[in-house]
PDB file of N, CA and C in Angstrom:
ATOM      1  N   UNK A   1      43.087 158.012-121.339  1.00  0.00           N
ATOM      2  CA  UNK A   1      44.240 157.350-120.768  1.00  0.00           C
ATOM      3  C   UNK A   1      45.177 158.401-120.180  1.00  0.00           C
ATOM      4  N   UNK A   2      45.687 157.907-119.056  1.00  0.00           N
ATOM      5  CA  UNK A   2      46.479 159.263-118.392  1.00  0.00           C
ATOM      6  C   UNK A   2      47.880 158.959-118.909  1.00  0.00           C
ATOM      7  N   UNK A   3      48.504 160.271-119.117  1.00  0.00           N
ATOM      8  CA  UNK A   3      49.699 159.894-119.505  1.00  0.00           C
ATOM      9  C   UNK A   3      50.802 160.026-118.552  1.00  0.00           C
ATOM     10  N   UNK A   4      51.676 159.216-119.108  1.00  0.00           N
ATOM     11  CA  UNK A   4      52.805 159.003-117.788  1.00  0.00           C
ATOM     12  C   UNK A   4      53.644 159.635-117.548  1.00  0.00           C
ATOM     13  N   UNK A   5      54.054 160.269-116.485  1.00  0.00           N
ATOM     14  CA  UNK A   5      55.075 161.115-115.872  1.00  0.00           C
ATOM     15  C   UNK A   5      56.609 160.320-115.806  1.00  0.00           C
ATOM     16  N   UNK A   6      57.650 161.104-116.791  1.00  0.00           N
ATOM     17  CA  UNK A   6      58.631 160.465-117.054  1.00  0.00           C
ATOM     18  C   UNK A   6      59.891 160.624-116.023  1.00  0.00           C
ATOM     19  N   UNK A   7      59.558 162.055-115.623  1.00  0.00           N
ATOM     20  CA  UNK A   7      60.823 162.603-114.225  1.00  0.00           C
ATOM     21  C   UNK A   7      59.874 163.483-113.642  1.00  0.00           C
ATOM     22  N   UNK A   8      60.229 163.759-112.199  1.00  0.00           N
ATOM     23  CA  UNK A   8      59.455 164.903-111.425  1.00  0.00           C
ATOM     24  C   UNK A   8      60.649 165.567-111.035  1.00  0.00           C
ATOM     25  N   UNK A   9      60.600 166.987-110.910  1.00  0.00           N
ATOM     26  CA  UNK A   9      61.498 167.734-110.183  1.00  0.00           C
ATOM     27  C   UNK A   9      61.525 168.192-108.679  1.00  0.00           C
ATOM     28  N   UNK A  10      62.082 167.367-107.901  1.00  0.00           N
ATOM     29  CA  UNK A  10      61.950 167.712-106.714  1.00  0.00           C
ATOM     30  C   UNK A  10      63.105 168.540-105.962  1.00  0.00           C
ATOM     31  N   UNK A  11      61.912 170.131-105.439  1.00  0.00           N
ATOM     32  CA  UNK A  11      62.936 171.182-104.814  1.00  0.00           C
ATOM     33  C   UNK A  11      63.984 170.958-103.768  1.00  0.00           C
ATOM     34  N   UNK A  12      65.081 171.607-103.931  1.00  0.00           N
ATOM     35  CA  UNK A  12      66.012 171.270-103.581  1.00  0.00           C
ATOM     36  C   UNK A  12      66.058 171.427-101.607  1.00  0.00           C
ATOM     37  N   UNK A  13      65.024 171.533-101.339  1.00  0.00           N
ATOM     38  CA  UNK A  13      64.625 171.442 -99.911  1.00  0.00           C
ATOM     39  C   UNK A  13      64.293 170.291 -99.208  1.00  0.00           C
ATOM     40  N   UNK A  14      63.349 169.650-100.303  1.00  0.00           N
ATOM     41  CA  UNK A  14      63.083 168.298 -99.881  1.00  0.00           C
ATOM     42  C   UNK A  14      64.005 167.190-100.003  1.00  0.00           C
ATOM     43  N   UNK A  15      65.274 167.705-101.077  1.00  0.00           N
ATOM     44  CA  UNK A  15      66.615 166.233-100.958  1.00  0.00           C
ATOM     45  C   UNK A  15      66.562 166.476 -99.155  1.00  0.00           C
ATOM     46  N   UNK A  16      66.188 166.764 -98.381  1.00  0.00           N
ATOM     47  CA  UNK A  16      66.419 166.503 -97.030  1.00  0.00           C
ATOM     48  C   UNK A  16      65.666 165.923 -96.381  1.00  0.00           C
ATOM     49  N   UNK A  17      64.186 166.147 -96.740  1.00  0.00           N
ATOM     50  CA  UNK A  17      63.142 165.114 -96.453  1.00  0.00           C
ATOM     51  C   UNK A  17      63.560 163.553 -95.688  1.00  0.00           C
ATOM     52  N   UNK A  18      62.961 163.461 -94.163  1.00  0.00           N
ATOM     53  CA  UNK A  18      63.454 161.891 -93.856  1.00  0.00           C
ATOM     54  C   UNK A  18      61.995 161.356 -94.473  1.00  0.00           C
ATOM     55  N   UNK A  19      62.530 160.496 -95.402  1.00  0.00           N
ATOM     56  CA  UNK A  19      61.155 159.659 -96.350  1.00  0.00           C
ATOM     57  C   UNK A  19      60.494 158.340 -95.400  1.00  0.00           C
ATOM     58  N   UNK A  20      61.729 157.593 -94.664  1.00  0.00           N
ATOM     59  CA  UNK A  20      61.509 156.557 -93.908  1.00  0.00           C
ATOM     60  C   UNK A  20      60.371 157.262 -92.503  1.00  0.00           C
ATOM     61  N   UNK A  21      60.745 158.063 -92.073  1.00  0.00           N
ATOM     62  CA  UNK A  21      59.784 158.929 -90.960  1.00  0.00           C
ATOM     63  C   UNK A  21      58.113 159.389 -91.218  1.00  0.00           C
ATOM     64  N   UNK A  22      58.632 159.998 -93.129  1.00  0.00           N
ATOM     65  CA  UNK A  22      57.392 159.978 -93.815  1.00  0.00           C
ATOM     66  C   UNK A  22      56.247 158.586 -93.723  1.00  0.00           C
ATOM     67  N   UNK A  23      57.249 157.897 -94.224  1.00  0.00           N
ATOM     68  CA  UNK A  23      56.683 156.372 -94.573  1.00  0.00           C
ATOM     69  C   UNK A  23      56.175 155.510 -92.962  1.00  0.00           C
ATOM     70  N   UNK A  24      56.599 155.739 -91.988  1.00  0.00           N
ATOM     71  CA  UNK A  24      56.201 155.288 -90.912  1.00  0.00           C
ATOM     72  C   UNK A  24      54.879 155.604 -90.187  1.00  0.00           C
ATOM     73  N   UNK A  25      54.708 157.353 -90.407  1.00  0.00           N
ATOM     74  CA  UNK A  25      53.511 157.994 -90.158  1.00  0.00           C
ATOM     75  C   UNK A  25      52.295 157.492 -90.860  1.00  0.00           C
ATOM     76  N   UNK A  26      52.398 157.272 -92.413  1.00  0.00           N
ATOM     77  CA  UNK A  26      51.847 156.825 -93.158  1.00  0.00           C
ATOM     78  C   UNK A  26      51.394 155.323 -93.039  1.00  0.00           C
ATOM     79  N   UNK A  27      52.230 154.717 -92.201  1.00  0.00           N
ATOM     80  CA  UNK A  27      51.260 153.355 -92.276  1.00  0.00           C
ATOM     81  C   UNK A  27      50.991 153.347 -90.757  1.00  0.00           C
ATOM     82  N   UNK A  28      51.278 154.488 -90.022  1.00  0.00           N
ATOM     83  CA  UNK A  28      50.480 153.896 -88.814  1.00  0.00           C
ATOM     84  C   UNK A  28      48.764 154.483 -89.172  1.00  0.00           C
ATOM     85  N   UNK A  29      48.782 155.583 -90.097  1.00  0.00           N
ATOM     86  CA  UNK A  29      47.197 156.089 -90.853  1.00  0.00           C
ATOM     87  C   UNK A  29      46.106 154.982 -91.415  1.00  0.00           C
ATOM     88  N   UNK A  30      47.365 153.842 -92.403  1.00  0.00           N
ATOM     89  CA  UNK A  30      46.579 153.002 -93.077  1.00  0.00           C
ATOM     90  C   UNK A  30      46.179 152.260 -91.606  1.00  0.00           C
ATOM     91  N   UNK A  31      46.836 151.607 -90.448  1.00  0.00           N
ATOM     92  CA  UNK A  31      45.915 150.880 -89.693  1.00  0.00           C
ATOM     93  C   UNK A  31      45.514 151.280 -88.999  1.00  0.00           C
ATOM     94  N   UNK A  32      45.058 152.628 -88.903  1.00  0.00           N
ATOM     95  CA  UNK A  32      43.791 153.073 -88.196  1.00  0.00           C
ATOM     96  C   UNK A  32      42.618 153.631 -89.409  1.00  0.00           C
ATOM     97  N   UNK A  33      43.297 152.949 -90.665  1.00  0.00           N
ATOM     98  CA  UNK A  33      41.669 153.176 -91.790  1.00  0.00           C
ATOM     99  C   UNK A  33      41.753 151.663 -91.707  1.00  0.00           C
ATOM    100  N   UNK A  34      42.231 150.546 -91.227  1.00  0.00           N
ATOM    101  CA  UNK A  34      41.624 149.003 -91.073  1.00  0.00           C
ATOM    102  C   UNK A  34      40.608 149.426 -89.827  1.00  0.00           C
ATOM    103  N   UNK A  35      41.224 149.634 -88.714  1.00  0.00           N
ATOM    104  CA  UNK A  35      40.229 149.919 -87.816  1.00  0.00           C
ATOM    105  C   UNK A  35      39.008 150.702 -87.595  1.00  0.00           C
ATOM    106  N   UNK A  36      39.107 151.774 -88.671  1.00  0.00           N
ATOM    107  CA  UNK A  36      37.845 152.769 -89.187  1.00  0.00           C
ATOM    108  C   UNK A  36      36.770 151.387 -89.553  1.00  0.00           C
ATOM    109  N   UNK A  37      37.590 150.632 -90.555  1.00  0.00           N
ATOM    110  CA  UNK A  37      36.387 149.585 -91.718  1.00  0.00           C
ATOM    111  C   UNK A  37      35.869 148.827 -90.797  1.00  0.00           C
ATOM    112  N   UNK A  38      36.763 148.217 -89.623  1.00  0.00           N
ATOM    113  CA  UNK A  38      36.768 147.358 -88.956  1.00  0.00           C
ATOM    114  C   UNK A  38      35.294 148.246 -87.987  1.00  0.00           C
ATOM    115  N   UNK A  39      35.392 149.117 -87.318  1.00  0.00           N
ATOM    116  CA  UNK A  39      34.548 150.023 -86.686  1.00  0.00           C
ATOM    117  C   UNK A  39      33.351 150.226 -87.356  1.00  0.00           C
ATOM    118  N   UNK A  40      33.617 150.235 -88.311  1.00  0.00           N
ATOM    119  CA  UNK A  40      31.966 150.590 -89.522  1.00  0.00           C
ATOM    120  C   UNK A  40      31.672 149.693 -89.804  1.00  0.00           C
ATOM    121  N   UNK A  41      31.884 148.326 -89.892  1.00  0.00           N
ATOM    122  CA  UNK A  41      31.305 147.050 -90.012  1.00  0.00           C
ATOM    123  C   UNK A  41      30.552 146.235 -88.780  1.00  0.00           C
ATOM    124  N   UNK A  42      31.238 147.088 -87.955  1.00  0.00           N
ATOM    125  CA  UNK A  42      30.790 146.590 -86.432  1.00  0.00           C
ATOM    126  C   UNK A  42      29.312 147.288 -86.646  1.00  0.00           C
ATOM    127  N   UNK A  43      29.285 148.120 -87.060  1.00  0.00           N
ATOM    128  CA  UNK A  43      28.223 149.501 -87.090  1.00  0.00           C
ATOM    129  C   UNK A  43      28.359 150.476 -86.366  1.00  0.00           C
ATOM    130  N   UNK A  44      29.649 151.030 -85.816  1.00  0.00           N
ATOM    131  CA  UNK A  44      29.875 152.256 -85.113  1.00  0.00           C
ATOM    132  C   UNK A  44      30.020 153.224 -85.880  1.00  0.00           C
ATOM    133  N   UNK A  45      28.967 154.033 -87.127  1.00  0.00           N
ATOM    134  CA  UNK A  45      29.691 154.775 -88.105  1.00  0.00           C
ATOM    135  C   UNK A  45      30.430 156.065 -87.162  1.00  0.00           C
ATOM    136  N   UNK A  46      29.840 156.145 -86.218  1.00  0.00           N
ATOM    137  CA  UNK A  46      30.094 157.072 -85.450  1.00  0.00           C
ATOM    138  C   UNK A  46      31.639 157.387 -84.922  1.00  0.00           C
ATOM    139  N   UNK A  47      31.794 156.272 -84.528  1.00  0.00           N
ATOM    140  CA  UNK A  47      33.334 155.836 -83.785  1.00  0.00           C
ATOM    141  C   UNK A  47      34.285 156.037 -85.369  1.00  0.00           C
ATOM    142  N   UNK A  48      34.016 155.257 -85.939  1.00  0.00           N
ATOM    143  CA  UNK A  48      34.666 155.293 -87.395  1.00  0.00           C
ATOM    144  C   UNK A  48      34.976 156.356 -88.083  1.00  0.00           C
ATOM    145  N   UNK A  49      33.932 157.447 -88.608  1.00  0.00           N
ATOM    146  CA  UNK A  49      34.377 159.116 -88.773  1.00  0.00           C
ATOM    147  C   UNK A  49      34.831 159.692 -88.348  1.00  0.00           C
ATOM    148  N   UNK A  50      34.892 159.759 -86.438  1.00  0.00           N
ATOM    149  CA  UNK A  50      35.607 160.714 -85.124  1.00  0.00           C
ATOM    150  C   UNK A  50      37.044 159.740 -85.651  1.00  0.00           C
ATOM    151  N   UNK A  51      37.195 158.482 -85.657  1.00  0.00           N
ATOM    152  CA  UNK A  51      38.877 158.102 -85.418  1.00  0.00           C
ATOM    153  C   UNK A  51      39.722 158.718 -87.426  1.00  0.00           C
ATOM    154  N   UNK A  52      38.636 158.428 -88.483  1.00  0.00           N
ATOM    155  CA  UNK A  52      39.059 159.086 -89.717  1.00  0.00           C
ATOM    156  C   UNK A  52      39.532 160.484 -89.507  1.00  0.00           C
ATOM    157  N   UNK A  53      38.906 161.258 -88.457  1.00  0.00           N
ATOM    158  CA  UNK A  53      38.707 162.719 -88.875  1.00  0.00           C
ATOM    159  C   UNK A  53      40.072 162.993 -88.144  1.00  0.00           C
ATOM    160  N   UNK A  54      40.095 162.764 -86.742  1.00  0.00           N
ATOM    161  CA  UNK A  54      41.134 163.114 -86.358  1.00  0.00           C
ATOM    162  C   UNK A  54      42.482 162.445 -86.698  1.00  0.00           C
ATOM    163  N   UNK A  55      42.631 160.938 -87.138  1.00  0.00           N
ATOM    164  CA  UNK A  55      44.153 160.358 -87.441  1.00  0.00           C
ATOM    165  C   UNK A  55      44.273 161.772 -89.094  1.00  0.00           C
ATOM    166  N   UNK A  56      43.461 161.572 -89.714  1.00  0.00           N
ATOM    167  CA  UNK A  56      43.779 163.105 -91.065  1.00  0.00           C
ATOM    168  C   UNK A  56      44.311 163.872 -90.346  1.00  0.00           C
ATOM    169  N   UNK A  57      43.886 164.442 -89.299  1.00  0.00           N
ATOM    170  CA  UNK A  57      44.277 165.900 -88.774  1.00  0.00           C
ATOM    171  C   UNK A  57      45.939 165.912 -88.477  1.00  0.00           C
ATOM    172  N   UNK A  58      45.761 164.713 -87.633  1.00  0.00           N
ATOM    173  CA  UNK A  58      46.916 164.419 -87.365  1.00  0.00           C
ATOM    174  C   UNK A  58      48.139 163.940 -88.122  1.00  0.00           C
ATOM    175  N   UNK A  59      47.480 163.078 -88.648  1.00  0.00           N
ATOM    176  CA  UNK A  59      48.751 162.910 -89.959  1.00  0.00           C
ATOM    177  C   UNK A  59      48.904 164.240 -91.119  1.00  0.00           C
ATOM    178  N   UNK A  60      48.083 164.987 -90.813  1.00  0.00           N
ATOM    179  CA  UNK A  60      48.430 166.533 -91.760  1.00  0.00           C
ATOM    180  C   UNK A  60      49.870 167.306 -91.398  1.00  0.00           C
ATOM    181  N   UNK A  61      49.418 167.480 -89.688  1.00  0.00           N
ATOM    182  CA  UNK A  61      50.375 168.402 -88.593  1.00  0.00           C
ATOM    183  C   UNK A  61      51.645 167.604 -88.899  1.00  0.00           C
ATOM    184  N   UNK A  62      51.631 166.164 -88.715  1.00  0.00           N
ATOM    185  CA  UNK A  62      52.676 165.161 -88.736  1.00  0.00           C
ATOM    186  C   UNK A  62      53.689 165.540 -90.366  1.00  0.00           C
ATOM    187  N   UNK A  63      52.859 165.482 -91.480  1.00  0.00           N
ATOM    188  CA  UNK A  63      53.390 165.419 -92.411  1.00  0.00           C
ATOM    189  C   UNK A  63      53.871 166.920 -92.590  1.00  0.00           C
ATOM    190  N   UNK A  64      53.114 167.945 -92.467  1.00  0.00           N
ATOM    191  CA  UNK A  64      53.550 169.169 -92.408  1.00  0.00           C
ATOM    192  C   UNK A  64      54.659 169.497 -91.481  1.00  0.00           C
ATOM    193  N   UNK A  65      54.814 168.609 -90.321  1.00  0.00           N
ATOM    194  CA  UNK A  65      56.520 168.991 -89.734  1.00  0.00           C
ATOM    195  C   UNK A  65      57.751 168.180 -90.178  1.00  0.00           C
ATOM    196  N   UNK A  66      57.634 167.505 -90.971  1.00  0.00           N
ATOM    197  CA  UNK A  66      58.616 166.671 -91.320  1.00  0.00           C
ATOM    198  C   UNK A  66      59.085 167.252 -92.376  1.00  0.00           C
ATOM    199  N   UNK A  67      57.789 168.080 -93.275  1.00  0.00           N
ATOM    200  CA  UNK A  67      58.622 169.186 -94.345  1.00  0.00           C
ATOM    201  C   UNK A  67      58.892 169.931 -94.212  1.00  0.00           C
ATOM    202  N   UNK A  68      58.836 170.609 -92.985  1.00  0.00           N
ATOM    203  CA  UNK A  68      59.533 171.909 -92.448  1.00  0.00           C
ATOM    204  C   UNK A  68      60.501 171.910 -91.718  1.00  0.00           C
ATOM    205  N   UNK A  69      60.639 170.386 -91.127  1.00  0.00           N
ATOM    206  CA  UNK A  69      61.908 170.040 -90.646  1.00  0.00           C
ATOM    207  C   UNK A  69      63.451 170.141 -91.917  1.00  0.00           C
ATOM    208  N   UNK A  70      62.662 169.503 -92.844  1.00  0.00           N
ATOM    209  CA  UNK A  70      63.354 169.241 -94.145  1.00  0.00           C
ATOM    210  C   UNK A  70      63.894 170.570 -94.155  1.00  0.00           C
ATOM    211  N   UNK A  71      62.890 171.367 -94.989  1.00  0.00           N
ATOM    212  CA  UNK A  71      63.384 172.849 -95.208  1.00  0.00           C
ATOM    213  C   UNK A  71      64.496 173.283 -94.079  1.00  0.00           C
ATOM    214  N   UNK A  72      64.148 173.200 -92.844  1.00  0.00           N
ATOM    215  CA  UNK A  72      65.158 173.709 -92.000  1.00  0.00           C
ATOM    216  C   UNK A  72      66.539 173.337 -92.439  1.00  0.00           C
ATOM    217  N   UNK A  73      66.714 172.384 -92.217  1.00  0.00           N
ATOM    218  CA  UNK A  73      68.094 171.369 -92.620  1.00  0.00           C
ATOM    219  C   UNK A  73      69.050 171.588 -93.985  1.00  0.00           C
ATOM    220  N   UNK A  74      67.528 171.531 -94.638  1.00  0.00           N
ATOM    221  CA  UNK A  74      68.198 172.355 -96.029  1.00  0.00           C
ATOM    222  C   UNK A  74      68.772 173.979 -95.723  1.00  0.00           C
ATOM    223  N   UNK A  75      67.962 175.037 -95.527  1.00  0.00           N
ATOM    224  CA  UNK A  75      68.511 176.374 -95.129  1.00  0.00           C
ATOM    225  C   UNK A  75      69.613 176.272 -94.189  1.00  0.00           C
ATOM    226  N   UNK A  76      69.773 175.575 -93.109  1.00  0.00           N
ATOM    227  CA  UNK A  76      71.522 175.326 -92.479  1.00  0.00           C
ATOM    228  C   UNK A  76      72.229 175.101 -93.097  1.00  0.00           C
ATOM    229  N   UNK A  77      71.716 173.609 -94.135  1.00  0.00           N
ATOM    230  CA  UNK A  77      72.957 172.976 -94.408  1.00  0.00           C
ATOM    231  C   UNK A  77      73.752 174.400 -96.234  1.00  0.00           C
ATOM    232  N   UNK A  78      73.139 174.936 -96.179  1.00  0.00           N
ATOM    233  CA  UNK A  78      73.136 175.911 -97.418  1.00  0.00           C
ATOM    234  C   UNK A  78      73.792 177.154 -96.664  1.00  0.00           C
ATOM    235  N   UNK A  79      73.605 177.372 -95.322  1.00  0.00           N
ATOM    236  CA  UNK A  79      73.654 178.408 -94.756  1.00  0.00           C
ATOM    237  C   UNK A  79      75.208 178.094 -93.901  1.00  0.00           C
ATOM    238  N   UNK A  80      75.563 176.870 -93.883  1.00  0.00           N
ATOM    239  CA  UNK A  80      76.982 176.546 -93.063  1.00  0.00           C
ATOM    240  C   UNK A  80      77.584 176.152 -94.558  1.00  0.00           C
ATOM    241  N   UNK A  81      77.782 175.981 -95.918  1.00  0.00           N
ATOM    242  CA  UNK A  81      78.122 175.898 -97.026  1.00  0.00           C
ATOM    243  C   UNK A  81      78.355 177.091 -97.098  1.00  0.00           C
ATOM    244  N   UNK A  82      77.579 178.294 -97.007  1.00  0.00           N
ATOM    245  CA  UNK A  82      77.952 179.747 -97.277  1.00  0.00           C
ATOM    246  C   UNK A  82      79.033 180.308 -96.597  1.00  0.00           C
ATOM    247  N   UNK A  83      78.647 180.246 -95.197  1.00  0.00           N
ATOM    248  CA  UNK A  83      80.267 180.564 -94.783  1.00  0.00           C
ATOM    249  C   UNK A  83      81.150 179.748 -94.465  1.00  0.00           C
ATOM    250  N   UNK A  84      81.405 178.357 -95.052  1.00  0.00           N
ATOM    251  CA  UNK A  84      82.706 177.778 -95.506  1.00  0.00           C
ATOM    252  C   UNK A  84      83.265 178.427 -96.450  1.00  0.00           C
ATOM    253  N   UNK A  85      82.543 178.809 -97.631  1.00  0.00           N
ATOM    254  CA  UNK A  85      82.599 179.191 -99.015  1.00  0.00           C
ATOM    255  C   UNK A  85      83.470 180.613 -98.296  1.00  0.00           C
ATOM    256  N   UNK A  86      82.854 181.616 -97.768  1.00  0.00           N
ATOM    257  CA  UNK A  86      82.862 182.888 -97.228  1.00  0.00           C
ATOM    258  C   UNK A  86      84.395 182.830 -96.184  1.00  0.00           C
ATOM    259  N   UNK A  87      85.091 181.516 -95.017  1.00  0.00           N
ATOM    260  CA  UNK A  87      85.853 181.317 -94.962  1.00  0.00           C
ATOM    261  C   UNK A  87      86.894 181.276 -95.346  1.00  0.00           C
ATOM    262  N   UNK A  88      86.715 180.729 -96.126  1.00  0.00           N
ATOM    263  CA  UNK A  88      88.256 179.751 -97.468  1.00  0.00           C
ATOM    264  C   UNK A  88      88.992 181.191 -98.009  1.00  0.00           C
ATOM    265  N   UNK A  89      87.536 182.325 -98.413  1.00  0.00           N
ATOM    266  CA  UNK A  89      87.794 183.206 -99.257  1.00  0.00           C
ATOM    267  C   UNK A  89      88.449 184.189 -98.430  1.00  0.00           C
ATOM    268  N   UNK A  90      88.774 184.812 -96.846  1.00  0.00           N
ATOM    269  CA  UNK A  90      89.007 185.442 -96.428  1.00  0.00           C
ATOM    270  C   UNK A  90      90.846 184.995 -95.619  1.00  0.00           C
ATOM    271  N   UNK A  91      90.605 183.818 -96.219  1.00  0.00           N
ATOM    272  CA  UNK A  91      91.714 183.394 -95.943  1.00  0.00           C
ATOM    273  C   UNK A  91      93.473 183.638 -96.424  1.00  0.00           C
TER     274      UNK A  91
END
């Protein structure tokens, strides 16, 4: 029996994460795996693996810029906090 995860700690890079942007990419993936099943039932296994292989690829690049977008946002928004902080004090 697996046991259950009570809290996760998520780095303080990703509180910037747009989740809704996440979540949009993500279901345009699931209906092109209806259309994979849909394609492999037809009997195109062919058509069906080429559209699997590349929507993955793509939703990789996709998901991988949305967390580096994150990170960015986070390092500004930490990095214009610093010299407010650095402001106030020279004041």
């Amino acid at each position: 029996m697996a046991k259950k995860v009570k809290s996760v700690r998520v780095p303080a890079e990703l509180e910037e994460l747009d989740l809704t942007r996440l979540v949009h990419e993500c279901e345009g993936y699931l209906r092109d795996l209806e259309s994979a099943s849909l394609l492999k039932a037809q009997g195109d296994d062919a058509a069906s693996k080429a559209l699997l292989d590349a929507r993955r690829d793509d939703l990789g690049r996709k998901v991988a810029r949305i967390v580096l977008q994150a990170r960015a946002r986070y390092g500004l928004l930490k990095h214009l906090d610093k010299d407010e902080v650095e402001g106030s004090t020279k004041e």
